[in-house]
Structure formats: structure tokens, C-alpha cells
N, C-alpha and C. Protein backbone atom coordinates (compact mmCIF):
# COMPACT_ATOMS: atom_id res chain seq x y z
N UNK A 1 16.82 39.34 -52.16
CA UNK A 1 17.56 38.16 -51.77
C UNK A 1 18.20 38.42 -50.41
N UNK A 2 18.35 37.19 -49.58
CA UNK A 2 18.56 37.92 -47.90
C UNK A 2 20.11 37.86 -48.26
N UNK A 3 20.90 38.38 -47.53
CA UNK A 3 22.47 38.43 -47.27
C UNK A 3 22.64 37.25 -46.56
N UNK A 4 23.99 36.50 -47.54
CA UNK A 4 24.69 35.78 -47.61
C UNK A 4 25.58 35.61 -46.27
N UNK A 5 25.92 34.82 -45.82
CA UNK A 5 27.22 34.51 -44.87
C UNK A 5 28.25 33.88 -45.78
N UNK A 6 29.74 33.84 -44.77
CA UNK A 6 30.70 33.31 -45.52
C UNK A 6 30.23 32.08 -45.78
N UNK A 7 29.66 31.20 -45.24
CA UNK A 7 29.11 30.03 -45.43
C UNK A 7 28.65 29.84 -46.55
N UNK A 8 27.75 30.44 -47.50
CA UNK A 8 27.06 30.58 -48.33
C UNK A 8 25.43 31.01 -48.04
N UNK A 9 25.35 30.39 -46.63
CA UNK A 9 24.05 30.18 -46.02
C UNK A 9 23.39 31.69 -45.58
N UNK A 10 22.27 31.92 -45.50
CA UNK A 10 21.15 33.23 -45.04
C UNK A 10 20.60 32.81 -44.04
N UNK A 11 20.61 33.91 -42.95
CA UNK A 11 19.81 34.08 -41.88
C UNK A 11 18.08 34.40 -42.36
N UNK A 12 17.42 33.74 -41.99
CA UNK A 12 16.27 33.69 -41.55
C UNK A 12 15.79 33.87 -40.42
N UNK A 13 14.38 34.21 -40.02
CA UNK A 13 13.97 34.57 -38.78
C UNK A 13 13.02 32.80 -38.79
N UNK A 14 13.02 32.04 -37.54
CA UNK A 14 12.27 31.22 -37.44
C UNK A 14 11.16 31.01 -36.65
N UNK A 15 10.01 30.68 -36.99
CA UNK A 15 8.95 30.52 -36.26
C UNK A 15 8.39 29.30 -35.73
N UNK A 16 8.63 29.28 -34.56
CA UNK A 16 7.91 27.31 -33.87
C UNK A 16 6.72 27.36 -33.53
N UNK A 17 6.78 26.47 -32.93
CA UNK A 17 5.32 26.39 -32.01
C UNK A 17 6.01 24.69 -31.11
N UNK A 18 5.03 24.36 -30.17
CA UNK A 18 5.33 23.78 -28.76
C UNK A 18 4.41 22.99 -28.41
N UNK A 19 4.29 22.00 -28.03
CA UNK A 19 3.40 21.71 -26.98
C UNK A 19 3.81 21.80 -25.71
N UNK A 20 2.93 22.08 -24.93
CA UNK A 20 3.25 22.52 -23.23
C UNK A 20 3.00 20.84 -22.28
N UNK A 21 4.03 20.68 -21.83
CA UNK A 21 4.05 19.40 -21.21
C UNK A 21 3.11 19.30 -20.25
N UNK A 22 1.97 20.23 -19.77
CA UNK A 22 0.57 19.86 -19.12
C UNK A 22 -0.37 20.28 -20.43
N UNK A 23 -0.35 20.93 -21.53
CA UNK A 23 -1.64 21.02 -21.80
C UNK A 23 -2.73 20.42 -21.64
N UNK A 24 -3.58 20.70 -21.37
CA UNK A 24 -5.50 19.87 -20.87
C UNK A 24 -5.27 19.64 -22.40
N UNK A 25 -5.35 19.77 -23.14
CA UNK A 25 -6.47 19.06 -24.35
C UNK A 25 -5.18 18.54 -24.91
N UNK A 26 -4.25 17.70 -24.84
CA UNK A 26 -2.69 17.47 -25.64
C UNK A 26 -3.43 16.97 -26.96
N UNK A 27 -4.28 15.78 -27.21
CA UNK A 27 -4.82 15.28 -28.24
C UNK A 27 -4.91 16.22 -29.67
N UNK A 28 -5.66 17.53 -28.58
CA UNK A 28 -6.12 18.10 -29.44
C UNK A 28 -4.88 19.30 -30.30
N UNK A 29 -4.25 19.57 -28.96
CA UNK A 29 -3.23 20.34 -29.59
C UNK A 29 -2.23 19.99 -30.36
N UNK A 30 -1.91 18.62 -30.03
CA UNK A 30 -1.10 17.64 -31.52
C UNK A 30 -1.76 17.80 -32.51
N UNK A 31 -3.06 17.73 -33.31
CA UNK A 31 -3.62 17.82 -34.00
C UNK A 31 -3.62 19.19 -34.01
N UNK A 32 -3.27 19.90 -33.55
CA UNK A 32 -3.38 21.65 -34.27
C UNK A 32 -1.81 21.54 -35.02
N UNK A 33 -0.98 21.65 -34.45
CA UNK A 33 0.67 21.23 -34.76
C UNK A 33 1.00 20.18 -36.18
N UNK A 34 0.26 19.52 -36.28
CA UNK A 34 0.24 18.19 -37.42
C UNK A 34 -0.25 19.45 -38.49
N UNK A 35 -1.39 19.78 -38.01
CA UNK A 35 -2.24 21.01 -39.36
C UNK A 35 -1.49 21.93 -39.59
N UNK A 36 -0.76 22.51 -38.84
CA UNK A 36 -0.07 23.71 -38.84
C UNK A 36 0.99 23.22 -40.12
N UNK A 37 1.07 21.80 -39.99
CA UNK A 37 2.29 21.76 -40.95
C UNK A 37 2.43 21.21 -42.16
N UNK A 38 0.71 20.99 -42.73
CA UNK A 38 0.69 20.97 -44.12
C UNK A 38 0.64 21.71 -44.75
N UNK A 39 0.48 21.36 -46.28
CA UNK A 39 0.88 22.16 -47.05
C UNK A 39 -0.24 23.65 -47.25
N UNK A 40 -1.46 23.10 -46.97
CA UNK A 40 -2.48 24.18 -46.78
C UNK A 40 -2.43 25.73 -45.89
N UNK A 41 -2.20 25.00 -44.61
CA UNK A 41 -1.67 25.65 -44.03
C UNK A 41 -0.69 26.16 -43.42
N UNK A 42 0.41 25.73 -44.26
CA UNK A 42 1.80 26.66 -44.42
C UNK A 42 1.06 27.62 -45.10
N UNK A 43 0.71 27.75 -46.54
CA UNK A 43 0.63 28.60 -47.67
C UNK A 43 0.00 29.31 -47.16
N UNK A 44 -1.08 29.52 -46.25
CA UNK A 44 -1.78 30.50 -45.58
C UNK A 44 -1.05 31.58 -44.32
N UNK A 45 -0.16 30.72 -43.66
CA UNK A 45 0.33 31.21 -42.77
C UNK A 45 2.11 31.76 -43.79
N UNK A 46 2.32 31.15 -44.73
CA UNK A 46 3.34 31.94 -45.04
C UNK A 46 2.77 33.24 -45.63
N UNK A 47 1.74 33.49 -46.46
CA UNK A 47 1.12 34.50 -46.87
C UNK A 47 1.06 35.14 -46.16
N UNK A 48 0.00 34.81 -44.89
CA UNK A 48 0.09 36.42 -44.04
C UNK A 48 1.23 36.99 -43.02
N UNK A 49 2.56 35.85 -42.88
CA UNK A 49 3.56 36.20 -42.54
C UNK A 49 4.60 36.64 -43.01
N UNK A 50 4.27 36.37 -44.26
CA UNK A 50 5.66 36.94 -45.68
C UNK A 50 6.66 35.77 -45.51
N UNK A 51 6.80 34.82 -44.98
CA UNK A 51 7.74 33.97 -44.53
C UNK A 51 7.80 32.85 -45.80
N UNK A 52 9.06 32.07 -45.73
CA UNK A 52 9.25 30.84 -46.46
C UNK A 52 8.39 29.99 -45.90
N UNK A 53 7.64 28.87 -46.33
CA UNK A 53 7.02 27.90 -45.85
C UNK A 53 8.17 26.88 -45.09
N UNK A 54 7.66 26.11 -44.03
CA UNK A 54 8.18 24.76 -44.00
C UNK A 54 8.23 23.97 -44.81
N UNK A 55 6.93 23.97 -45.44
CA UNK A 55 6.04 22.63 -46.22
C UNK A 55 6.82 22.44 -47.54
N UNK A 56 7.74 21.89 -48.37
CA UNK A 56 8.31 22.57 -49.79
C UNK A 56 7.28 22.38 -50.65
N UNK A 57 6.02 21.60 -50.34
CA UNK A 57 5.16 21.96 -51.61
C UNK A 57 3.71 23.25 -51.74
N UNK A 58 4.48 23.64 -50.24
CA UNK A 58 2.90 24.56 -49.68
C UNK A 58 3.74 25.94 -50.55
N UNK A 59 2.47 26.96 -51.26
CA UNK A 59 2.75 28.05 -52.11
C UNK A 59 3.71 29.30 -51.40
N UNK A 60 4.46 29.66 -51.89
CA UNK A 60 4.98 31.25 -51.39
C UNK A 60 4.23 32.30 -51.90
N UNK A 61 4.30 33.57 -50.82
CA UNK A 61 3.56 34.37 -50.78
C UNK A 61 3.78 35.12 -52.32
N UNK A 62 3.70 36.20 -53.41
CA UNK A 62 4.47 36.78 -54.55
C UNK A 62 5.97 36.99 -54.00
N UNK A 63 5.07 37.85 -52.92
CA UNK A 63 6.62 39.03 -52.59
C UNK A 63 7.85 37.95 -51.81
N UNK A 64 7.44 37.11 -51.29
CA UNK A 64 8.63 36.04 -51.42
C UNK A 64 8.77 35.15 -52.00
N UNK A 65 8.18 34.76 -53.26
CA UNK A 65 8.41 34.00 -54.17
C UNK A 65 9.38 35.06 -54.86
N UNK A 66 8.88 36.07 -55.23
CA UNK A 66 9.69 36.86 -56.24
C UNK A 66 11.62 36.71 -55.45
N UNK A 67 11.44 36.58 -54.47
CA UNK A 67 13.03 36.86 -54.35
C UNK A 67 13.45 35.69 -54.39
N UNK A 68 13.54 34.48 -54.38
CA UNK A 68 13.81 33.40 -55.34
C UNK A 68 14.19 32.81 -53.94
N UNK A 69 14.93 31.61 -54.48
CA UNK A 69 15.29 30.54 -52.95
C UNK A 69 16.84 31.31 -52.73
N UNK A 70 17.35 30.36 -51.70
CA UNK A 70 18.19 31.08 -50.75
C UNK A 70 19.23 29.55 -50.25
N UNK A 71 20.32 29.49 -50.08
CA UNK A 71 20.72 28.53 -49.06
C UNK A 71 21.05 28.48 -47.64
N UNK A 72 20.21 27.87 -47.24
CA UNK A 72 19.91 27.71 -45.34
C UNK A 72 21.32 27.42 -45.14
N UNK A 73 21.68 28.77 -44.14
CA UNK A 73 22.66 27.99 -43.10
C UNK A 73 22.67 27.38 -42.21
N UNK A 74 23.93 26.41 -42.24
CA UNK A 74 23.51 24.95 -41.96
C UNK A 74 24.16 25.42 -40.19
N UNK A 75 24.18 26.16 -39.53
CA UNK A 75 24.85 26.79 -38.54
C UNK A 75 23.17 26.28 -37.58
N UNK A 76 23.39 25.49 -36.33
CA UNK A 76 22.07 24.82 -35.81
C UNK A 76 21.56 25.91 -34.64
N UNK A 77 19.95 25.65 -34.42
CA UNK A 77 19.48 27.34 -34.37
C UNK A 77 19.98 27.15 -32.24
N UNK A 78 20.29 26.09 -32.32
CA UNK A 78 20.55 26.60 -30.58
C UNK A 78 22.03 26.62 -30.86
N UNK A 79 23.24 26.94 -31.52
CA UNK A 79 24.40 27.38 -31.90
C UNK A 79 24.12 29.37 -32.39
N UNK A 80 23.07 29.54 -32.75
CA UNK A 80 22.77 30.93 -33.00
C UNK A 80 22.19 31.48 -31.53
N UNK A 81 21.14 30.74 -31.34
CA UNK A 81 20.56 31.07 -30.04
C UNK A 81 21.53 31.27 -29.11
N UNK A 82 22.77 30.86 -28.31
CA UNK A 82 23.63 31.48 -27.67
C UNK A 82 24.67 32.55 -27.93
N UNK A 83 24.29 32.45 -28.87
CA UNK A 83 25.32 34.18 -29.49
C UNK A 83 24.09 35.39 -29.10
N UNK A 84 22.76 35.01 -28.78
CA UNK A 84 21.84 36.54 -28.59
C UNK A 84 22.25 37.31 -27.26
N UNK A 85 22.60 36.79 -26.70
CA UNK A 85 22.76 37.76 -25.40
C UNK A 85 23.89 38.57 -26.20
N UNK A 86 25.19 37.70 -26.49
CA UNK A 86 26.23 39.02 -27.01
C UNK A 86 25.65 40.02 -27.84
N UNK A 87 24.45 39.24 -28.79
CA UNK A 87 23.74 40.17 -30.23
C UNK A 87 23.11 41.33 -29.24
N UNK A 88 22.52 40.84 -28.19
CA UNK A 88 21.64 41.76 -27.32
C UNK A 88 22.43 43.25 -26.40
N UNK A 89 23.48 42.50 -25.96
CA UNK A 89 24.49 43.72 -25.98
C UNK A 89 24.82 44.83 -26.71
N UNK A 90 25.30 44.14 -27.99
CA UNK A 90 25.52 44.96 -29.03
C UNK A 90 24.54 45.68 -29.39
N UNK A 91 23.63 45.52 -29.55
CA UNK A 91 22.28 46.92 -30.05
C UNK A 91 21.61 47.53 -29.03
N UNK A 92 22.38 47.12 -27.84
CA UNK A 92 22.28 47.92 -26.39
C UNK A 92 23.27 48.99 -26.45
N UNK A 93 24.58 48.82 -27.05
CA UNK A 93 25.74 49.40 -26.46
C UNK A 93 25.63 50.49 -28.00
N UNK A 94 25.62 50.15 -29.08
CA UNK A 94 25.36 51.40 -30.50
C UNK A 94 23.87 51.76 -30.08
N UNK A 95 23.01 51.97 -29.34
CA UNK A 95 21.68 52.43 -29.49
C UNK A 95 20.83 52.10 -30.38
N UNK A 96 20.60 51.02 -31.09
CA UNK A 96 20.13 50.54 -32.05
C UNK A 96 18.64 51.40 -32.23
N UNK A 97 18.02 50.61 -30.72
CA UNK A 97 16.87 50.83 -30.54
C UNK A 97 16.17 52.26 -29.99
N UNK A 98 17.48 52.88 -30.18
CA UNK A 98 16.97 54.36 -29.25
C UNK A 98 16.95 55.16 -30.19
């Protein structure tokens, strides 16, 4: 089960995707983005990512099904996103990575 905040809510890691405001083929790449986000292929891409699905009816992988659901903190991800530089400091300044 991931660790809790005072909130009640768990950090998750999140994964997007984009369209690029020139892509040549946009048609086509909307239509990759639309696929990406059914239920088929959540369950595939949560599988080989270990990740929660988007989709709530697309399958979880065992090993994250087994750890059961979680409550999303409701904390919005560009409100997290400006705390990384300080986060980035910090595992600069304890050596996290060294």
C-alpha cells in the first residue's frame, strides 16, 4: 500500500503523453492518444508498467491489484510540480544519488 499523506491522499508517479502543436500526422496522433486511453490498452500498458490504470474498467496488473486501491491526493499535479526544484535540491544536498 503506497504511504499516506496527512491528507489521506498517496503519491503516485504519473504518466502523460502530448500532442506536439506541429505534429505532421495530428489526425493520426489523436487517434493514438484516444487508444492509449481505453480500456484495452490501459490494461496492457498498466501491466507492463506496474502502474494503476487511468481507465477504471481496464484490468490491474496482480502485483498491483494485490495492494488494493489507495486515495488520490487531491493536491493538483502542477501544485506538486513546483515543489521539484526544492525536492531536487534536497537529494542534491543528502547525496541521495551518490
Amino acid at each position: 500500500m503506497p504511504t499516506t499523506f496527512a491528507s489521506g491522499g498517496a503519491h503516485v508517479n504519473v504518466t502523460g503523453a502530448a500532442l506536439a502543436k506541429h505534429a505532421p500526422h495530428r489526425d493520426a496522433a489523436l487517434k493514438f492518444l484516444e487508444f492509449l486511453l481505453t480500456p484495452a490498452a490501459q490494461t496492457l500498458y498498466a501491466a507492463a508498467e506496474l502502474e494503476y490504470p487511468v481507465a477504471i474498467d481496464a484490468a490491474r496488473a496482480p502485483l498491483v491489484a494485490a495492494m488494493g486501491s489507495f486515495a488520490i491526493d487531491p493536491l493538483p499535479i502542477d501544485r506538486i510540480a513546483a515543489g521539484q526544484p526544492a525536492a531536487i535540491a534536497l537529494i542534491r544536498k543528502v547525496g541521495f544519488d551518490d
